[in-house]
C-alpha atoms as a PDB file:
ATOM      1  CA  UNK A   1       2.827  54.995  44.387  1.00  0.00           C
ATOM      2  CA  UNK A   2       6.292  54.185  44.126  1.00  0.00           C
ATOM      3  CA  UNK A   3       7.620  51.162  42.709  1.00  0.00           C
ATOM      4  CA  UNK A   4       9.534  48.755  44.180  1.00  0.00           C
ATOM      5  CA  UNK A   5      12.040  45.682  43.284  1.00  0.00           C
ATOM      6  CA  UNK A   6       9.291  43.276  44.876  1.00  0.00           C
ATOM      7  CA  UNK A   7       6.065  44.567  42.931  1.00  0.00           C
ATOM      8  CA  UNK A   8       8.528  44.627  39.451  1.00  0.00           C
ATOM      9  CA  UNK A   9       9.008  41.020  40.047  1.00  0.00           C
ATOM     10  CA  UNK A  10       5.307  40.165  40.972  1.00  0.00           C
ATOM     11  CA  UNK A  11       4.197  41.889  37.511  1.00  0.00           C
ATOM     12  CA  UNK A  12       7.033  40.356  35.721  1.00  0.00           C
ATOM     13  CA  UNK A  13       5.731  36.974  37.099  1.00  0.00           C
ATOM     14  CA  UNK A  14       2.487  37.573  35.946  1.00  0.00           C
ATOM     15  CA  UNK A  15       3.085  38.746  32.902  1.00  0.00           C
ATOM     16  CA  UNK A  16       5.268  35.602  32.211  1.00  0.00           C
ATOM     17  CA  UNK A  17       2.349  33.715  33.693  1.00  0.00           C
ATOM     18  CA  UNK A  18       0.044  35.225  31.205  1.00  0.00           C
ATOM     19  CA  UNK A  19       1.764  34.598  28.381  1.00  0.00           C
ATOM     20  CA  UNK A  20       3.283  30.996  29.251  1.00  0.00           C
ATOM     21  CA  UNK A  21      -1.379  30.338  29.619  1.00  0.00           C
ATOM     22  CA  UNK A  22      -1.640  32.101  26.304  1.00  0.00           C
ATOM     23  CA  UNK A  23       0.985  29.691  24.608  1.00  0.00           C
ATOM     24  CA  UNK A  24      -1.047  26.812  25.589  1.00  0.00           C
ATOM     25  CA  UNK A  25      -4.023  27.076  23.644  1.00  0.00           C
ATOM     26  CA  UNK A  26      -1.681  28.410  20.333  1.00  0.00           C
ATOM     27  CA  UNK A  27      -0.025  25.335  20.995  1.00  0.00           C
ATOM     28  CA  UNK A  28      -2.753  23.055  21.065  1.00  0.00           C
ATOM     29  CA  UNK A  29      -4.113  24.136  18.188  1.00  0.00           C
ATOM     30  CA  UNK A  30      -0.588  23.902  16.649  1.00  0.00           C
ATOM     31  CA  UNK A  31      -0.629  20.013  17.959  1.00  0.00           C
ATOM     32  CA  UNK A  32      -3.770  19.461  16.262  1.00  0.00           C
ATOM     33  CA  UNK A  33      -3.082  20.437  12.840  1.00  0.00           C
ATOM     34  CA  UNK A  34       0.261  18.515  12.842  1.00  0.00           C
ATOM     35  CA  UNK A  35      -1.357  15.695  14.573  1.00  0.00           C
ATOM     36  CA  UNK A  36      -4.056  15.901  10.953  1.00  0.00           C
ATOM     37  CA  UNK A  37      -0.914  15.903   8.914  1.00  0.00           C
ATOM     38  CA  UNK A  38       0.792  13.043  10.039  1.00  0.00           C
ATOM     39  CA  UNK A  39      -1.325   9.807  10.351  1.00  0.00           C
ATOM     40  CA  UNK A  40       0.007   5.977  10.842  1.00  0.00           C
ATOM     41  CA  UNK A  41       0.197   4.032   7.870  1.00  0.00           C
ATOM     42  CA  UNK A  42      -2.923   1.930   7.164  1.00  0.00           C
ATOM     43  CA  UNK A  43      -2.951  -1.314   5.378  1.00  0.00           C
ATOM     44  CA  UNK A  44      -5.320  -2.438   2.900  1.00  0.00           C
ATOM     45  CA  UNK A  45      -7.799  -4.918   4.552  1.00  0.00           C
ATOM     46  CA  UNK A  46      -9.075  -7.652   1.824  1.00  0.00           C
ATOM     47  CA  UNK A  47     -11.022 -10.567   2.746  1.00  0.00           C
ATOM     48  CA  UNK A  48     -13.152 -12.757   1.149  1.00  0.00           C
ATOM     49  CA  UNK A  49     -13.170 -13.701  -2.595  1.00  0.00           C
ATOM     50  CA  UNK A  50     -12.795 -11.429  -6.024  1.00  0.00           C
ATOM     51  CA  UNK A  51     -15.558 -12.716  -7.916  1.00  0.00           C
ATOM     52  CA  UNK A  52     -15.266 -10.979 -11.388  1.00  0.00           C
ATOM     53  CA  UNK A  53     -18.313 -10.487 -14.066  1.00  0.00           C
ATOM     54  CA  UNK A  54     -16.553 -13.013 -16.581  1.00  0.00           C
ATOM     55  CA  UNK A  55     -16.301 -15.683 -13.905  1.00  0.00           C
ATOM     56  CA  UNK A  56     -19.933 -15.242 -13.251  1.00  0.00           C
ATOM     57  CA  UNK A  57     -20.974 -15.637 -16.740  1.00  0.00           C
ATOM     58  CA  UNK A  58     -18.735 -18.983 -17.004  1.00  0.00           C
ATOM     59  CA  UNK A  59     -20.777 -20.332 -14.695  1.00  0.00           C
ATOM     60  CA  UNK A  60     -23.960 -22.219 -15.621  1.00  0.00           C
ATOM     61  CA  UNK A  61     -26.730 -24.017 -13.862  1.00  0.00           C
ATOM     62  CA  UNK A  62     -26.576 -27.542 -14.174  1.00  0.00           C
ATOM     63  CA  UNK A  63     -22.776 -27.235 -12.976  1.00  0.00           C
ATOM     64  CA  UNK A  64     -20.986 -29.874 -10.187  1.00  0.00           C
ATOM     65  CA  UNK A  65     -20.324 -28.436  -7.530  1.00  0.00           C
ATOM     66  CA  UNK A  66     -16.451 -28.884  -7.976  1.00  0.00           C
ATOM     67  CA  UNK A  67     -16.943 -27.349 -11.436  1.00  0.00           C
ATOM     68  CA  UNK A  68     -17.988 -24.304  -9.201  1.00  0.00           C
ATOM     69  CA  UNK A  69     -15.344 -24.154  -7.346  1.00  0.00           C
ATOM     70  CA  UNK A  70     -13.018 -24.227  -9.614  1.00  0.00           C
ATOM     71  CA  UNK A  71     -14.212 -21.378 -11.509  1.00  0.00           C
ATOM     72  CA  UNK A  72     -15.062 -19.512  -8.396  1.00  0.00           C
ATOM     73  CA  UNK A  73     -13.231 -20.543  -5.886  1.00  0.00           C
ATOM     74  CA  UNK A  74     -13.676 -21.940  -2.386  1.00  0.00           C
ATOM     75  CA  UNK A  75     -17.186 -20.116  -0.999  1.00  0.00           C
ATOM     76  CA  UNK A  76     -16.083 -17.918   2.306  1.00  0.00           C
ATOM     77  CA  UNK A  77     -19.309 -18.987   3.644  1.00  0.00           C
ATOM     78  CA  UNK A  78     -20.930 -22.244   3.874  1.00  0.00           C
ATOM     79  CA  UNK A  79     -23.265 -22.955   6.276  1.00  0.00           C
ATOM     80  CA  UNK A  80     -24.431 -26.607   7.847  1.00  0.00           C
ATOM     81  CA  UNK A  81     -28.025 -25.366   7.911  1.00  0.00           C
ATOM     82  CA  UNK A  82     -27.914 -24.129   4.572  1.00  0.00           C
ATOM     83  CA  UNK A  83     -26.240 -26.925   2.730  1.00  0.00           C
ATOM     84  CA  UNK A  84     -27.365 -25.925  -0.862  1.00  0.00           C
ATOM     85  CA  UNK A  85     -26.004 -22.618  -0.568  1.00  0.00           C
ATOM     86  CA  UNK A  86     -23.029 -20.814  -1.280  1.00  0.00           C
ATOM     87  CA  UNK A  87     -22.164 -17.032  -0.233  1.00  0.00           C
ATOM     88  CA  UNK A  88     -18.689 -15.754  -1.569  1.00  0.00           C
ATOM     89  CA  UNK A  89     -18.348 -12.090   0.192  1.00  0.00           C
ATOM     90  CA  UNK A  90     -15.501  -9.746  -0.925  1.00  0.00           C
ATOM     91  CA  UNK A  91     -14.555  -6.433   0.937  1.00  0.00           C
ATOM     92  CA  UNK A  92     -11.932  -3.997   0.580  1.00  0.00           C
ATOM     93  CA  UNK A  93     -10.828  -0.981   2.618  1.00  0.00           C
ATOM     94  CA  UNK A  94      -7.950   1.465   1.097  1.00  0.00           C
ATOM     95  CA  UNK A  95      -6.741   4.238   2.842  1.00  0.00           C
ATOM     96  CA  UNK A  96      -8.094   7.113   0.619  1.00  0.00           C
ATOM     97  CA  UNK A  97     -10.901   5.140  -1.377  1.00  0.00           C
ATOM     98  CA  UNK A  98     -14.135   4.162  -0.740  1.00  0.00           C
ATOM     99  CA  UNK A  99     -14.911   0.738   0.588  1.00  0.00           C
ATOM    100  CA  UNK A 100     -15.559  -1.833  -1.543  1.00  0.00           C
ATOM    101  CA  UNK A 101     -18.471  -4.387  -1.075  1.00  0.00           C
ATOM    102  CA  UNK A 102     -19.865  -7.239  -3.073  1.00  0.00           C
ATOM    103  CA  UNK A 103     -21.702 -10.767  -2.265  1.00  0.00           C
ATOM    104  CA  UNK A 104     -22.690 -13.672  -4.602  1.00  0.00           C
ATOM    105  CA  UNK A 105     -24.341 -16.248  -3.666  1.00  0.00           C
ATOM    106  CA  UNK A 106     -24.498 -19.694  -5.246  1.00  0.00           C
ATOM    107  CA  UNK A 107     -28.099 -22.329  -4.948  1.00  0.00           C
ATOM    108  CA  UNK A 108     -27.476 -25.927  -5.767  1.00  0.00           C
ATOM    109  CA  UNK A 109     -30.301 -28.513  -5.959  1.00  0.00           C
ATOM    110  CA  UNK A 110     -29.351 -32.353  -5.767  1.00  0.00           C
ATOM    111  CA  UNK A 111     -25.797 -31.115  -6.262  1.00  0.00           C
ATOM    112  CA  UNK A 112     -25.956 -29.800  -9.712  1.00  0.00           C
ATOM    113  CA  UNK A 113     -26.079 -25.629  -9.493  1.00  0.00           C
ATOM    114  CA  UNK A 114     -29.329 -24.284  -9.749  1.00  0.00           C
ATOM    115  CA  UNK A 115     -29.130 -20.584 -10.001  1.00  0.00           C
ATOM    116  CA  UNK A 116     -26.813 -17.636  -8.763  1.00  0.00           C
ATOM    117  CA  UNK A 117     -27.569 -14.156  -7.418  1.00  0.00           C
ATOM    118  CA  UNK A 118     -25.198 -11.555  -7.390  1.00  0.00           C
ATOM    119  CA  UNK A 119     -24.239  -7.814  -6.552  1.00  0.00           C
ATOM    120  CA  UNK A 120     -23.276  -5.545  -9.656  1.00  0.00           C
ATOM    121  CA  UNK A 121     -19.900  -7.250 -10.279  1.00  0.00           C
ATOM    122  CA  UNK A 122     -16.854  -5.690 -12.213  1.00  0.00           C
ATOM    123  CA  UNK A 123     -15.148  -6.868 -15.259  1.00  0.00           C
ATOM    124  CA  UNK A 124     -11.379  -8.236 -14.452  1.00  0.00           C
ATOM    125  CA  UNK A 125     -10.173  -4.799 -15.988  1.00  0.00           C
ATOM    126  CA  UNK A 126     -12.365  -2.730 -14.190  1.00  0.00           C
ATOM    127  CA  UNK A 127     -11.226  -4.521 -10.837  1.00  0.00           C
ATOM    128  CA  UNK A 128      -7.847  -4.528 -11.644  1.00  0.00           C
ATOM    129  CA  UNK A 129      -8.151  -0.513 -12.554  1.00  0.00           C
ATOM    130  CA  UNK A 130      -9.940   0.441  -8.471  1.00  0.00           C
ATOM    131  CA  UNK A 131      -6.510  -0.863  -7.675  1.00  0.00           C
ATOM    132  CA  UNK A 132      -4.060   1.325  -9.326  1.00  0.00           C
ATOM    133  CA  UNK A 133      -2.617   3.683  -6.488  1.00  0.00           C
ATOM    134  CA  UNK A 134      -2.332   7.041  -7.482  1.00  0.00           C
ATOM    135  CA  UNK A 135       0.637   7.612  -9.404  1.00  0.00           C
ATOM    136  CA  UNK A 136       3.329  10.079  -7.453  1.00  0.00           C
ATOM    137  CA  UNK A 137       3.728  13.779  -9.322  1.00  0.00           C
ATOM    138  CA  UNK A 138       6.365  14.986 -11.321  1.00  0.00           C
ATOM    139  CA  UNK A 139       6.403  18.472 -10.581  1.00  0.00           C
ATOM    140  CA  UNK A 140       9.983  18.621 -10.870  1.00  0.00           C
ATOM    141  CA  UNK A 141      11.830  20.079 -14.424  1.00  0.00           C
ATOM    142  CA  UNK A 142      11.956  18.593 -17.324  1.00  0.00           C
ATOM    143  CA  UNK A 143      15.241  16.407 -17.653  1.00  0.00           C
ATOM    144  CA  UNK A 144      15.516  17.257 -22.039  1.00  0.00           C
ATOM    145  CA  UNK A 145      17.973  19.681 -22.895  1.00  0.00           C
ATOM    146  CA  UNK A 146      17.861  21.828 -25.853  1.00  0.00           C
ATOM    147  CA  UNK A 147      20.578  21.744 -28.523  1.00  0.00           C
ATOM    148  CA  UNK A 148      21.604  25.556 -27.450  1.00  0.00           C
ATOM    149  CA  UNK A 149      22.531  23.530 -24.127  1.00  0.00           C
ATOM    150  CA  UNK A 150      23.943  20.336 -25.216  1.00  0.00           C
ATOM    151  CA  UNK A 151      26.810  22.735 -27.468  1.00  0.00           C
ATOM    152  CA  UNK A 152      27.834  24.272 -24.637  1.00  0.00           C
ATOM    153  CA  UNK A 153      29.845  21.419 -23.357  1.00  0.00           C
ATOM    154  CA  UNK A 154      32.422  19.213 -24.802  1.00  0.00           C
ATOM    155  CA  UNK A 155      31.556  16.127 -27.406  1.00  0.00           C
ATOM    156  CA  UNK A 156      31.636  12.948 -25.470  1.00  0.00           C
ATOM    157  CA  UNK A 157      35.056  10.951 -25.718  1.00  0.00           C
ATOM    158  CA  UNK A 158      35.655   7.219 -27.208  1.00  0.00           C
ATOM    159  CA  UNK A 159      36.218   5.425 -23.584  1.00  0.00           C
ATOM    160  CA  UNK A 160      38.927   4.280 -22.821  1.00  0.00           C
ATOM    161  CA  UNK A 161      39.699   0.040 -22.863  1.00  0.00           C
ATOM    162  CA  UNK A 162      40.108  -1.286 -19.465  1.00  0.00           C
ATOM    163  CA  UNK A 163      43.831  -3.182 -19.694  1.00  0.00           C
ATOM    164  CA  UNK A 164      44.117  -6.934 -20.556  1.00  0.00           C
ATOM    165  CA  UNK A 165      43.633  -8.678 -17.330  1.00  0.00           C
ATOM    166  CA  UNK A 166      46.557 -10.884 -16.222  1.00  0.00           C
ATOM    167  CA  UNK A 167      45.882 -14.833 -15.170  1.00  0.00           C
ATOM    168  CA  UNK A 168      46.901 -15.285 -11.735  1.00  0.00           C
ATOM    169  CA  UNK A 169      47.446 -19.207 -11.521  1.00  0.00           C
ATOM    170  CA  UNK A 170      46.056 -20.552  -8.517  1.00  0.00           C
ATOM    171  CA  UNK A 171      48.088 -22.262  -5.710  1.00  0.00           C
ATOM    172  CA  UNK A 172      49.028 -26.034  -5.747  1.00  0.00           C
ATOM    173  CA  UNK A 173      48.904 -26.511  -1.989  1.00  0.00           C
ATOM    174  CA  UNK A 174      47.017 -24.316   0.661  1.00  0.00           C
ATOM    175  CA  UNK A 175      48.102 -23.988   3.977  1.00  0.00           C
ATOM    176  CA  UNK A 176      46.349 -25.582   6.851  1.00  0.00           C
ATOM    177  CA  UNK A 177      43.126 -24.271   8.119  1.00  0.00           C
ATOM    178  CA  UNK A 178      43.908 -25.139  11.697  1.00  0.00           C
ATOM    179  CA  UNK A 179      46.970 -24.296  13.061  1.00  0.00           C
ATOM    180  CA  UNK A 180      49.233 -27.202  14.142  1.00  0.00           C
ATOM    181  CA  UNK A 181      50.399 -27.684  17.654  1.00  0.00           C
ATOM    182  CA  UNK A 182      54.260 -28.912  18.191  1.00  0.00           C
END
């Protein structure tokens, strides 16, 4: 079978076919792995209130309720059909920790608080620790040079004074900000 300029062209196409359908799934799988590389920034979510093991333990039954809040802060849920209660809720979500999730709740009787439950809290310092962000790698060199180095260039020189500066004295009159018409 002889070849001609037509059939040359219909393999070429379908070679070119073939491997342009081959590139596509290389690719997507390319896409993908950038695509798990680079990710949007996500922003801490916080709500509610940080309710700490030391501001637990300053609180005693037999409290006001404004002595409460004080210590504690305003409750992030009070309810009209619970009246005598107070729920303070605190939740945090970081982008590369775990989730963070703790509830106290606050009983009052005539006004006067009556008794708390609570969640294992933290200590302030333990709190304030789950927030350090990691801190970025120096993988770089060291920036100390040896003495070996340091002789190898010249001893620092006594700089140089800058020269007496000169009073300019200022104007008596300045001219007009608008220009005059004739």
């Amino acid at each position: 079978m002889s070849e001609t300029p037509c059939n040359r062209l219909r393999l070429t196409l379908v070679v070119v076919a073939m491997l342009g359908l081959g590139g596509c799934s290389s690719l997507n799988g390319a896409s993908s792995r950038i695509a798990g590389i680079v990710t949007p920034y996500k922003s801490d979510i916080v709500q509610g209130n940080v309710v700490t093991r030391e501001q637990l333990a300053a609180v005693k039954p037999g409290m006001q309720r404004a002595q409460v809040r004080d210590i504690l802060g305003t409750a992030l849920l009070v309810s009209v059909f619970h009246a005598d209660r107070w729920d303070y809720v605190f939740t945090l979500q970081r982008k590369g920790a775990p989730a963070q999730s703790r509830k106290v709740t606050v009983f009052f009787k005539n006004d006067v608080l009556d008794r708390t439950q609570a969640d294992d809290l933290p200590s302030e310092t333990e709190f304030v620790a789950t927030l350090q962000t990691k801190a970025p790698s120096n993988s770089g060199a060291a920036l100390v040079a040896s003495e070996e180095t340091l002789k190898k260039f010249p001893p620092p020189t006594k700089p140089v004074a800058p020269p007496a500066a000169t009073s300019v004295a200022a104007p008596l009159e300045y001219p007009p900000l608008e220009a005059t018409r004739p």
